[in-house]
PDB file of N, CA and C in Angstrom:
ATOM      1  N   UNK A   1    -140.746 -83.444  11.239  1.00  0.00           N
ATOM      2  CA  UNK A   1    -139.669 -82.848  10.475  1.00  0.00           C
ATOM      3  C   UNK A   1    -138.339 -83.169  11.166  1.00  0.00           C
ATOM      4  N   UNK A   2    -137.411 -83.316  10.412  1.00  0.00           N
ATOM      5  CA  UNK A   2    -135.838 -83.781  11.124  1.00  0.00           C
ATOM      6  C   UNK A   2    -135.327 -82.492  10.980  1.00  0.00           C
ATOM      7  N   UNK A   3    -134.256 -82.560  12.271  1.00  0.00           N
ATOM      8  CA  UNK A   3    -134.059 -81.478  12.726  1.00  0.00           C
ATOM      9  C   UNK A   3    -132.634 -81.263  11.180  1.00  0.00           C
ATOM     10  N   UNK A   4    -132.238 -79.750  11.307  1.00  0.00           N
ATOM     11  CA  UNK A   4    -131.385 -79.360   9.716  1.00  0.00           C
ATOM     12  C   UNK A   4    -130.155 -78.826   9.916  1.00  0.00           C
ATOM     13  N   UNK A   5    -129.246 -79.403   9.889  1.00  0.00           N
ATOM     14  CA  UNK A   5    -128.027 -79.118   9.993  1.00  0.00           C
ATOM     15  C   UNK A   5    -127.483 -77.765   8.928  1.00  0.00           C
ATOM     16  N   UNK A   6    -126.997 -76.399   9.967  1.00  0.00           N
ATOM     17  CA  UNK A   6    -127.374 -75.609   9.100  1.00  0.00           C
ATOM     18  C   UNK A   6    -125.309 -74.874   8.608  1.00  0.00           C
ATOM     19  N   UNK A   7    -125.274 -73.837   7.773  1.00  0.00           N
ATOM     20  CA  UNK A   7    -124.327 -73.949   7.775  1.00  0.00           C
ATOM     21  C   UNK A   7    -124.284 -72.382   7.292  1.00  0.00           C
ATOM     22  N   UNK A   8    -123.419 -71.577   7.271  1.00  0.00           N
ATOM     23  CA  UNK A   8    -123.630 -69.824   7.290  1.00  0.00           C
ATOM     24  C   UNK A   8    -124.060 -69.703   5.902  1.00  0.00           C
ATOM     25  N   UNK A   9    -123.621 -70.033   4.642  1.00  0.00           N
ATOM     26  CA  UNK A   9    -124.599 -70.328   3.448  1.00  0.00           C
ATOM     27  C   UNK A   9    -125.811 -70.402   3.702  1.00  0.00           C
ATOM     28  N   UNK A  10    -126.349 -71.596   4.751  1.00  0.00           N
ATOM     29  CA  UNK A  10    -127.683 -71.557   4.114  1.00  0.00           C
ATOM     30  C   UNK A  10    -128.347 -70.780   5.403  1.00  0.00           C
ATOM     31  N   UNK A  11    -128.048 -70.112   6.532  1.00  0.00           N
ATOM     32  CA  UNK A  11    -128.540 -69.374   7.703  1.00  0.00           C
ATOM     33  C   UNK A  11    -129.463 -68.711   7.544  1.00  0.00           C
ATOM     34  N   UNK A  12    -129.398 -67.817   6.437  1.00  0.00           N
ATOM     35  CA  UNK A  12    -130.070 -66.684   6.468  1.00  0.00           C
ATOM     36  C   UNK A  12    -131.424 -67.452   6.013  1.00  0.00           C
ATOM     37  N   UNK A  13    -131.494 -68.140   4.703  1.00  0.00           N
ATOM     38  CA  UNK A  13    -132.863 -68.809   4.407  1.00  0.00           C
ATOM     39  C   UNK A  13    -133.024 -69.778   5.247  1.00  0.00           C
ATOM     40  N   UNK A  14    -132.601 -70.718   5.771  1.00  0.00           N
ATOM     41  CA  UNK A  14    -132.932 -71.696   6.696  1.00  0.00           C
ATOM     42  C   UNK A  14    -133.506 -71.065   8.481  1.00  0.00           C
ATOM     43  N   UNK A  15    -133.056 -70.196   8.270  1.00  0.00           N
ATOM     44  CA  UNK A  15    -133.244 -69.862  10.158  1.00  0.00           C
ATOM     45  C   UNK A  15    -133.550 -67.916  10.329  1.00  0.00           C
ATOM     46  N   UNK A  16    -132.808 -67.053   9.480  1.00  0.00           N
ATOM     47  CA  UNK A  16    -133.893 -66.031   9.538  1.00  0.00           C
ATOM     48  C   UNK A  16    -134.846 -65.894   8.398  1.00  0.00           C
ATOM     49  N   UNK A  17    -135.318 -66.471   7.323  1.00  0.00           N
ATOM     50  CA  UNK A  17    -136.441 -66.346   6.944  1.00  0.00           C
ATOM     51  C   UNK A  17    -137.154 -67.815   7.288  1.00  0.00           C
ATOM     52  N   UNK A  18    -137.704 -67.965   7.775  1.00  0.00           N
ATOM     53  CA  UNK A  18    -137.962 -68.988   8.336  1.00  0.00           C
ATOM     54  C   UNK A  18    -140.007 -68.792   8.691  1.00  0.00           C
ATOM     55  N   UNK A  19    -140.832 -69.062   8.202  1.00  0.00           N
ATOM     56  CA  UNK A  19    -142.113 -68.530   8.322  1.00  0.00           C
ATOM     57  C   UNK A  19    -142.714 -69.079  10.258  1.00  0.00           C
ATOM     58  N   UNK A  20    -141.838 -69.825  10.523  1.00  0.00           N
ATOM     59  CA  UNK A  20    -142.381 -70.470  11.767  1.00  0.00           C
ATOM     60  C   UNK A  20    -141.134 -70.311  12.859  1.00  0.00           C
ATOM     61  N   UNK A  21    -141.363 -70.670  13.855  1.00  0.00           N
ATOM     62  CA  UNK A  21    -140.088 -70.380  14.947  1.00  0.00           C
ATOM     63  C   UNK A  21    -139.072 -71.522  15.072  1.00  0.00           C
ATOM     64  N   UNK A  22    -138.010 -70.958  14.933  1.00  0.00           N
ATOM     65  CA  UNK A  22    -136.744 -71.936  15.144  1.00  0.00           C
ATOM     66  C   UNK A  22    -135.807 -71.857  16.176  1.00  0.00           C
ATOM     67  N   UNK A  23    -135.452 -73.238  16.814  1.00  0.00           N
ATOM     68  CA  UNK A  23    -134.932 -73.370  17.659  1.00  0.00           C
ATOM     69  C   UNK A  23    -133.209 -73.958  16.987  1.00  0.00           C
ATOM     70  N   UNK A  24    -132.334 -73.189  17.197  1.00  0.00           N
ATOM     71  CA  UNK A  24    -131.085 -73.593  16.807  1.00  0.00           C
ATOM     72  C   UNK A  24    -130.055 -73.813  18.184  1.00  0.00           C
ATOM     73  N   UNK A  25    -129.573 -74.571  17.649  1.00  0.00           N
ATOM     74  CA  UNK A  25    -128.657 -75.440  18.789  1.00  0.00           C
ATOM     75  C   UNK A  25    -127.537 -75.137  18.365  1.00  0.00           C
ATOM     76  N   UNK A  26    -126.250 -74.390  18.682  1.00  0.00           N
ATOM     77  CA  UNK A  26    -124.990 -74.145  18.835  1.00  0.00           C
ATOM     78  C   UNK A  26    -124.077 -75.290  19.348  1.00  0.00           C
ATOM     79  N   UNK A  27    -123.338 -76.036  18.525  1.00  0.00           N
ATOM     80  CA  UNK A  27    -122.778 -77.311  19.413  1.00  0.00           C
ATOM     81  C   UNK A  27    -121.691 -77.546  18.996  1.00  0.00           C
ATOM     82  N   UNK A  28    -120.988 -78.500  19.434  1.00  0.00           N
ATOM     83  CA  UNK A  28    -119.704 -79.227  19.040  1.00  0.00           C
ATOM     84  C   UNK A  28    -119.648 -80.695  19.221  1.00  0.00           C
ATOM     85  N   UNK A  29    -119.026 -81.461  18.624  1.00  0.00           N
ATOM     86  CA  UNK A  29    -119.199 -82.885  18.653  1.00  0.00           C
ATOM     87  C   UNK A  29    -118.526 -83.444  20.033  1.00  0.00           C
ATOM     88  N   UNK A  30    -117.823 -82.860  19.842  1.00  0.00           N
ATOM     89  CA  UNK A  30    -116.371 -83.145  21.367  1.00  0.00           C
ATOM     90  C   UNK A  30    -117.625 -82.471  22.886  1.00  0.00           C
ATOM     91  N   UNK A  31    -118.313 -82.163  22.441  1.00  0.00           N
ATOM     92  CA  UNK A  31    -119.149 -81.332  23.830  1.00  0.00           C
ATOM     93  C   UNK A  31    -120.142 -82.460  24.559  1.00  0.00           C
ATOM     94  N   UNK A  32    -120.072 -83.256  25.577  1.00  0.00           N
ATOM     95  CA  UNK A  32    -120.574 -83.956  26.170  1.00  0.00           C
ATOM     96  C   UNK A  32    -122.350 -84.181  26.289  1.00  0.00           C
ATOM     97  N   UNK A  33    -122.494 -82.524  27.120  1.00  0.00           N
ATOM     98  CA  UNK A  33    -123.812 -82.014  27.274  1.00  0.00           C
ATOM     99  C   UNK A  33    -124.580 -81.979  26.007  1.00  0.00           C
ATOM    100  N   UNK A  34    -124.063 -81.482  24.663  1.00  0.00           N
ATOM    101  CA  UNK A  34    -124.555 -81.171  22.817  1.00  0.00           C
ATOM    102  C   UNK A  34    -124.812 -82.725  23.040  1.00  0.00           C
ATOM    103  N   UNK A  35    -124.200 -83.745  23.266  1.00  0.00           N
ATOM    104  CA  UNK A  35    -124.243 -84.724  22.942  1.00  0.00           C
ATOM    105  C   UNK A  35    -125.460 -85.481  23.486  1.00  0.00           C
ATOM    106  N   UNK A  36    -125.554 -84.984  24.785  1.00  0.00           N
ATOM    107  CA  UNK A  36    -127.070 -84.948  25.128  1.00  0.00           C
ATOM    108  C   UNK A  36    -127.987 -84.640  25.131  1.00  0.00           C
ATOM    109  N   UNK A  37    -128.272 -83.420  24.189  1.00  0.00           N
ATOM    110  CA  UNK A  37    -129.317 -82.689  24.010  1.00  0.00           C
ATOM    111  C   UNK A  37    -129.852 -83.290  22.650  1.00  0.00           C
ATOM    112  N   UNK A  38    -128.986 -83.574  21.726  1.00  0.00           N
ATOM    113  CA  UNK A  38    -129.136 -84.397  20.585  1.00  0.00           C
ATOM    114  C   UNK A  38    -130.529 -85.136  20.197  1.00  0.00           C
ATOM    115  N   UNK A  39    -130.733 -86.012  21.041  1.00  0.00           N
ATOM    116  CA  UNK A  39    -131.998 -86.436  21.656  1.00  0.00           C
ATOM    117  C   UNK A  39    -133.482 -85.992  21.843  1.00  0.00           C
ATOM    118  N   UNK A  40    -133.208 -85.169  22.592  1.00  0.00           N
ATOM    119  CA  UNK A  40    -134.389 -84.187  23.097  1.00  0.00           C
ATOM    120  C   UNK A  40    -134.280 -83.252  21.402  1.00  0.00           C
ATOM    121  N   UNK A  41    -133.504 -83.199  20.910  1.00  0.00           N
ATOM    122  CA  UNK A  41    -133.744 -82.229  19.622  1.00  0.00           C
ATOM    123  C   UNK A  41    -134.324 -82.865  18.708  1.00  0.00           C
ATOM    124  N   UNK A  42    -134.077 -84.012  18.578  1.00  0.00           N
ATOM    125  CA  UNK A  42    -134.590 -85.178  17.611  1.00  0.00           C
ATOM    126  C   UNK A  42    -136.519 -85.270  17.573  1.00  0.00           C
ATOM    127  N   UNK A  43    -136.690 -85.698  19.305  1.00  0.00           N
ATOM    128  CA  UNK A  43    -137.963 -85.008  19.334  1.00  0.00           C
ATOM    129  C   UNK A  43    -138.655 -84.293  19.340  1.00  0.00           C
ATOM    130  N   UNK A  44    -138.137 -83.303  19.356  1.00  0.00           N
ATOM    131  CA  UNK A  44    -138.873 -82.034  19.300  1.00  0.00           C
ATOM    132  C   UNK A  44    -139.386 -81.626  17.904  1.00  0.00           C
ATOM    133  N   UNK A  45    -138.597 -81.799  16.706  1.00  0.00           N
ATOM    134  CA  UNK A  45    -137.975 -81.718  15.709  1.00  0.00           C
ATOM    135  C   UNK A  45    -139.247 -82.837  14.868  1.00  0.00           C
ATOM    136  N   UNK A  46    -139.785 -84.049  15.157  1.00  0.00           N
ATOM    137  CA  UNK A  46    -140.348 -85.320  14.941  1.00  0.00           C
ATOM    138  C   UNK A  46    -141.804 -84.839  15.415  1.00  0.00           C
ATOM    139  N   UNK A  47    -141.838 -83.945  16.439  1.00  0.00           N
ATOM    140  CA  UNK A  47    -142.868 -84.059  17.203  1.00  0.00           C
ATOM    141  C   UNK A  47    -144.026 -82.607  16.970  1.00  0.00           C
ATOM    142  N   UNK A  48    -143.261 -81.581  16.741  1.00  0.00           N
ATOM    143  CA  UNK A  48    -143.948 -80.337  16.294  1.00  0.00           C
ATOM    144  C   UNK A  48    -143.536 -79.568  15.264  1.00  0.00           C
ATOM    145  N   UNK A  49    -144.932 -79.625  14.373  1.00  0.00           N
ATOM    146  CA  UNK A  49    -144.468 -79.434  12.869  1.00  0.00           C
ATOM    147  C   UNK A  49    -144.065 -77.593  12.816  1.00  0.00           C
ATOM    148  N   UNK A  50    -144.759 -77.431  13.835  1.00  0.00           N
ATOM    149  CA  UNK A  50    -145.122 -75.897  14.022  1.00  0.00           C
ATOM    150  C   UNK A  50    -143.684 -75.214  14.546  1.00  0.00           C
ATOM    151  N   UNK A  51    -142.747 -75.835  14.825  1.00  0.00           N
ATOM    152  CA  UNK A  51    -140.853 -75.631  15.019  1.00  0.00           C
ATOM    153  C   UNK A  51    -140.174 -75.878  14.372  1.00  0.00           C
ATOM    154  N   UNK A  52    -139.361 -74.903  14.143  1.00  0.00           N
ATOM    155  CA  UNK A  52    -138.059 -75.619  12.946  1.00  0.00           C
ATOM    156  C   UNK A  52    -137.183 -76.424  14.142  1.00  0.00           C
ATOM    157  N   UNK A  53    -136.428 -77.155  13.903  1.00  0.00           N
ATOM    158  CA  UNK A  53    -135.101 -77.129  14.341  1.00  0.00           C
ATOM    159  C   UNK A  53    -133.971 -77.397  13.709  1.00  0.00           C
ATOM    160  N   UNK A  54    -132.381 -76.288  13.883  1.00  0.00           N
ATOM    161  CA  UNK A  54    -131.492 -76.396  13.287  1.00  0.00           C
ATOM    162  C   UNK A  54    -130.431 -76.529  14.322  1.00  0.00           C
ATOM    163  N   UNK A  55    -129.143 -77.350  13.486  1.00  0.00           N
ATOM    164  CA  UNK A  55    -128.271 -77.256  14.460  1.00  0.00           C
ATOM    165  C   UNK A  55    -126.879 -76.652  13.756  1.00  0.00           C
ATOM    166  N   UNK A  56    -125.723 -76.417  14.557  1.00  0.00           N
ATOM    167  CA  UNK A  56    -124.518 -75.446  13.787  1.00  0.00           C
ATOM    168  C   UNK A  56    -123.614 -75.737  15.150  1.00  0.00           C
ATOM    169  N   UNK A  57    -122.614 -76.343  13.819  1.00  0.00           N
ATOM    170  CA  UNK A  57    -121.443 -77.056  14.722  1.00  0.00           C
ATOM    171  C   UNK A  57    -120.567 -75.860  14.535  1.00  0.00           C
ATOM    172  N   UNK A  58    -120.162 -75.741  16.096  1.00  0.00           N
ATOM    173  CA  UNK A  58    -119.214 -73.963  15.696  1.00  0.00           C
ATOM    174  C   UNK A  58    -118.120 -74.089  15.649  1.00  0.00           C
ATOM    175  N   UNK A  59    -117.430 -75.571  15.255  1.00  0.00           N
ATOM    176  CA  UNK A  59    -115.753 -75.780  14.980  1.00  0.00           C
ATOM    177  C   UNK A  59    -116.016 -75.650  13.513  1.00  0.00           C
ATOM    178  N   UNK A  60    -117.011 -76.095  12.834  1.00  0.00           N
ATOM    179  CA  UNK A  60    -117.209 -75.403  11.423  1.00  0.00           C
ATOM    180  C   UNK A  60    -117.693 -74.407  10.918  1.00  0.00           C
ATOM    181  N   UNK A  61    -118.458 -73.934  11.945  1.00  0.00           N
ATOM    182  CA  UNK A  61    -118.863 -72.270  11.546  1.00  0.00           C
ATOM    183  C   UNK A  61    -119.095 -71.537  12.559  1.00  0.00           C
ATOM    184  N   UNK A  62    -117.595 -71.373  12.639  1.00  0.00           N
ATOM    185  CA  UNK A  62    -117.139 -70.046  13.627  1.00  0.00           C
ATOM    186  C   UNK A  62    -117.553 -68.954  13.754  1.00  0.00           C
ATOM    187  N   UNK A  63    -117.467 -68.905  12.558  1.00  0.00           N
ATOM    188  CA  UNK A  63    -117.880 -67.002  12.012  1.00  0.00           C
ATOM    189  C   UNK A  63    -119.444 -66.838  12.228  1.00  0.00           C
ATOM    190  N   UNK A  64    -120.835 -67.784  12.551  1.00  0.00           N
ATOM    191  CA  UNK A  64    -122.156 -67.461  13.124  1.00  0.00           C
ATOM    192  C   UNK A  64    -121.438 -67.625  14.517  1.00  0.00           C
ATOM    193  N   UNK A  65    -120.885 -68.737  15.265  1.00  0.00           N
ATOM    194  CA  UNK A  65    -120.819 -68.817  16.374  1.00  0.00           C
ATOM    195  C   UNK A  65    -120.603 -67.200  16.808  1.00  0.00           C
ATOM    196  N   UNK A  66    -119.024 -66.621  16.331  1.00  0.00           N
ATOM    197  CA  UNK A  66    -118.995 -65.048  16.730  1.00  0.00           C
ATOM    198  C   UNK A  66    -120.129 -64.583  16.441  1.00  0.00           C
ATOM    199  N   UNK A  67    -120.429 -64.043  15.247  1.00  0.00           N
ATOM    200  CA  UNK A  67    -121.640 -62.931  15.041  1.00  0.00           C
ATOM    201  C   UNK A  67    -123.064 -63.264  16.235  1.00  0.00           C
ATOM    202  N   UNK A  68    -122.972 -64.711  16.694  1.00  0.00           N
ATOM    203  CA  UNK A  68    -124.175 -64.534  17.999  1.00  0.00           C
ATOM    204  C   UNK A  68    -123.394 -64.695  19.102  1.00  0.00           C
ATOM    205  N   UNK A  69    -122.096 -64.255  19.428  1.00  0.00           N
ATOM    206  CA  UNK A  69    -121.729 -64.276  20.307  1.00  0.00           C
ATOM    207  C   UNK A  69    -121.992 -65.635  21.598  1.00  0.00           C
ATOM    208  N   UNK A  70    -121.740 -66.712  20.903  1.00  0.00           N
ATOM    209  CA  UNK A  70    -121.867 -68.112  21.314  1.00  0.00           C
ATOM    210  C   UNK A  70    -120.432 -68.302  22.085  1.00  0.00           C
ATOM    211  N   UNK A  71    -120.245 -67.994  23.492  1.00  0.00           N
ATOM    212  CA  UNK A  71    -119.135 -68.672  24.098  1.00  0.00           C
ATOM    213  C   UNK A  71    -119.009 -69.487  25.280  1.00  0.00           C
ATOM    214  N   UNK A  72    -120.552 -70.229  25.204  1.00  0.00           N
ATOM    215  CA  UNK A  72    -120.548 -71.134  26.205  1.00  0.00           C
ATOM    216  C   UNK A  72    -121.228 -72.783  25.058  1.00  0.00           C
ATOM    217  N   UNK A  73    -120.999 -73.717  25.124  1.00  0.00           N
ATOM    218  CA  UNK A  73    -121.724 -74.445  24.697  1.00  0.00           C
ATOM    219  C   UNK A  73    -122.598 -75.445  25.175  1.00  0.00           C
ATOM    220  N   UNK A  74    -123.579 -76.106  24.977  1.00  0.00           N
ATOM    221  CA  UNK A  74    -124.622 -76.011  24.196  1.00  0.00           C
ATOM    222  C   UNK A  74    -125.563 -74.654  24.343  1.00  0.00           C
ATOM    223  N   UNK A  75    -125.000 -73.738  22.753  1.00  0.00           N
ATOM    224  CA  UNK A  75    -126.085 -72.475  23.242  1.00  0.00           C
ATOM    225  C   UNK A  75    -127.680 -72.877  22.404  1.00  0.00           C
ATOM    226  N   UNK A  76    -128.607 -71.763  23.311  1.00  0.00           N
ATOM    227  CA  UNK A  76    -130.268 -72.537  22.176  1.00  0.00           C
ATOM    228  C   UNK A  76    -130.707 -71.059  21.747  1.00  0.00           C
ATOM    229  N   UNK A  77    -130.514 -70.787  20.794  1.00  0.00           N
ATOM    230  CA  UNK A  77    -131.151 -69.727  20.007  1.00  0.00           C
ATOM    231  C   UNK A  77    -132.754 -69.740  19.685  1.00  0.00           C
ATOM    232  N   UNK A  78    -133.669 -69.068  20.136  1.00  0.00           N
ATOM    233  CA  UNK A  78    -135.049 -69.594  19.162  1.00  0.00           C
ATOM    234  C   UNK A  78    -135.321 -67.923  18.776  1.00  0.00           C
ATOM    235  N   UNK A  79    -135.536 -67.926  17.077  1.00  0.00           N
ATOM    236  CA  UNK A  79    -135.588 -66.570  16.062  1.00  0.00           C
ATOM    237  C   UNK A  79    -137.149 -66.846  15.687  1.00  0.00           C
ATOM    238  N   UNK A  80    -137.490 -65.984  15.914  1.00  0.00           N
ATOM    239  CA  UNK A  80    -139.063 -65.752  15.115  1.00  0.00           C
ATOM    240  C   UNK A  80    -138.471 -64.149  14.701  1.00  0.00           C
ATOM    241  N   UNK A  81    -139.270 -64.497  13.014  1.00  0.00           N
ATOM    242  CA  UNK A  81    -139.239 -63.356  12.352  1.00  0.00           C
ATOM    243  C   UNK A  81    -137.852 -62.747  11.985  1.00  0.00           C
ATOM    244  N   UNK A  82    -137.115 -63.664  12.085  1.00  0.00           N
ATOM    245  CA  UNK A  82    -135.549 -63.179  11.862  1.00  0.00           C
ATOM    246  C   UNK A  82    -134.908 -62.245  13.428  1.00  0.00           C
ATOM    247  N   UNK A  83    -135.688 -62.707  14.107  1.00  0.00           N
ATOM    248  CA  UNK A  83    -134.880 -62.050  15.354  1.00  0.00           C
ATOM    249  C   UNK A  83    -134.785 -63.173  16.332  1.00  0.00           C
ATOM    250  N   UNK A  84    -134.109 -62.784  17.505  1.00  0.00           N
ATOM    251  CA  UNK A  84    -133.699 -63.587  18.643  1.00  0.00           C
ATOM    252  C   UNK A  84    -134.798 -63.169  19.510  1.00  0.00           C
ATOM    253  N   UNK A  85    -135.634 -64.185  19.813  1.00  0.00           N
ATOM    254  CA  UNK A  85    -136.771 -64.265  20.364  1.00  0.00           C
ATOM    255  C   UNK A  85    -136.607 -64.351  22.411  1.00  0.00           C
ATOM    256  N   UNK A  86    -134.904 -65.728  22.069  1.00  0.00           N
ATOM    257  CA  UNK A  86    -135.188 -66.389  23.358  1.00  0.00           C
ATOM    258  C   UNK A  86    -133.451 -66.539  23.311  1.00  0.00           C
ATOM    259  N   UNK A  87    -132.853 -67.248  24.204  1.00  0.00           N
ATOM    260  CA  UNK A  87    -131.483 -67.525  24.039  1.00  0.00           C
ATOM    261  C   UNK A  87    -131.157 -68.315  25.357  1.00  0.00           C
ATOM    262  N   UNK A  88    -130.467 -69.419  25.810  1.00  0.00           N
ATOM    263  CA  UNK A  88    -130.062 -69.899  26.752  1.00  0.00           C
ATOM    264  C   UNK A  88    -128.884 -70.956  26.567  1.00  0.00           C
ATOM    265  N   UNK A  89    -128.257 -71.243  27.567  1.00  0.00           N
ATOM    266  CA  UNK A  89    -126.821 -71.704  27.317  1.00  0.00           C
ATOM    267  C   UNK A  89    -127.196 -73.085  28.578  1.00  0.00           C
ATOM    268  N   UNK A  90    -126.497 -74.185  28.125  1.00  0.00           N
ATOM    269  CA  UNK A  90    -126.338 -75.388  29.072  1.00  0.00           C
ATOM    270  C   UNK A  90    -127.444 -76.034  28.505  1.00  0.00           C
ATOM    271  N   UNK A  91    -127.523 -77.083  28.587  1.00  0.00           N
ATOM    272  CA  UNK A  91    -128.303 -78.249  28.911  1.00  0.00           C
ATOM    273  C   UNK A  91    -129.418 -78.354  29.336  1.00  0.00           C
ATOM    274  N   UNK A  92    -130.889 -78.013  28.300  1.00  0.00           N
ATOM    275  CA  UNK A  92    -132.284 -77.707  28.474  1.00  0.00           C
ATOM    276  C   UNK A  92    -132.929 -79.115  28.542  1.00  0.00           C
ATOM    277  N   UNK A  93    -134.451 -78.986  29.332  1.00  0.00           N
ATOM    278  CA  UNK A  93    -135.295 -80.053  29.674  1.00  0.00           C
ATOM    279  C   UNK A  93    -135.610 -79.989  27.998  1.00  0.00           C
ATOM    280  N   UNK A  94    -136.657 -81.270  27.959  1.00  0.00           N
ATOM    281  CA  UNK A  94    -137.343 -81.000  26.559  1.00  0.00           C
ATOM    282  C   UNK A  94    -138.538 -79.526  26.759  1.00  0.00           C
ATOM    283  N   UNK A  95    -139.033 -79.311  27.962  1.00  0.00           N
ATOM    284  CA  UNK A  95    -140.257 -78.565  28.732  1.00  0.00           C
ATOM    285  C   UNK A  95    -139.499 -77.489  28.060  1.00  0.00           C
ATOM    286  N   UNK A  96    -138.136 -77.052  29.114  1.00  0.00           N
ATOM    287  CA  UNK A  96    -137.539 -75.704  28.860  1.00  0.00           C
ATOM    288  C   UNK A  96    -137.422 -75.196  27.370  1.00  0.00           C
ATOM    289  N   UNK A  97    -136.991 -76.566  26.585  1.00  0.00           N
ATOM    290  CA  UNK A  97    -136.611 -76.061  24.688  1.00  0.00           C
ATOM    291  C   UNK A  97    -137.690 -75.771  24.161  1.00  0.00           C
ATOM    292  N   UNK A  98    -139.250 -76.200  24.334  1.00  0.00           N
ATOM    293  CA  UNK A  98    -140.442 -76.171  24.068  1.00  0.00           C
ATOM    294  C   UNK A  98    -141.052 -75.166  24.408  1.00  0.00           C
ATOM    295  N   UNK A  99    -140.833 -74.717  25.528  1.00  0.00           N
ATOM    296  CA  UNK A  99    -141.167 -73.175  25.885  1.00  0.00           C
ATOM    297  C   UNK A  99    -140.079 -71.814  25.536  1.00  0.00           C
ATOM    298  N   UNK A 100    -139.587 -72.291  25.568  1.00  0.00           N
ATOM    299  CA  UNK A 100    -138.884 -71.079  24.690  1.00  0.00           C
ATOM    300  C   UNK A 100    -139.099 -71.182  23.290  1.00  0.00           C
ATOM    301  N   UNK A 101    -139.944 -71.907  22.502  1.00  0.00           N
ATOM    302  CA  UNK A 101    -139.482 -71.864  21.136  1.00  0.00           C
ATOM    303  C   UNK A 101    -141.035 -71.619  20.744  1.00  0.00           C
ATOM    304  N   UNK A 102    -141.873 -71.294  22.130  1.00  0.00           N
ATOM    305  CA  UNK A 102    -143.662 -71.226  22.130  1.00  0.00           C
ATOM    306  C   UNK A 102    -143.460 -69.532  21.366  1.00  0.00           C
TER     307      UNK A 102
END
């Protein structure tokens, strides 16, 4: 599955109803590190059907960035069941994004 570029419209169905666990990536294009994680999201995303992955650029949607209180970037959200399961900020292994999103 390719990872889904998400946008506060489609949040709520894309990432809290969501029947399986999702890993969302908080990013910005200008952000070096986002730019490297990119990658590792791609596979993850390709590689286990059993993960969503979404991503949310927060120069365009500010207003999720606030409501999860995103003020470091690259943040990693993973929601099972419409809640915040897991949460970490900086620049994850593929190991680290994979286990948090277990």
């Amino acid at each position: 599955m390719a990872v889904t570029h998400v946008t506060k419209a489609e949040f709520e169905k894309e990432v809290l109803q969501s029947d399986k666990p999702v890993l969302v990536d908080f990013w910005a294009a200008w952000c070096g590190p986002c730019q490297m994680a990119g990658p590792i999201l791609e596979e993850i995303a390709e590689e286990n059907d059993d993960i969503k992955v979404c991503k949310i650029n927060v120069d365009e949607e500010q207003e999720l960035a606030m409501e999860y209180k995103v003020s470091a970037i690259p943040a990693f959200y993973c929601f099972k069941n419409g809640q915040i399961a897991a949460q970490t900020v900086g620049l994850q292994s593929k190991e680290e994004l994979l286990q948090m999103a277990q």
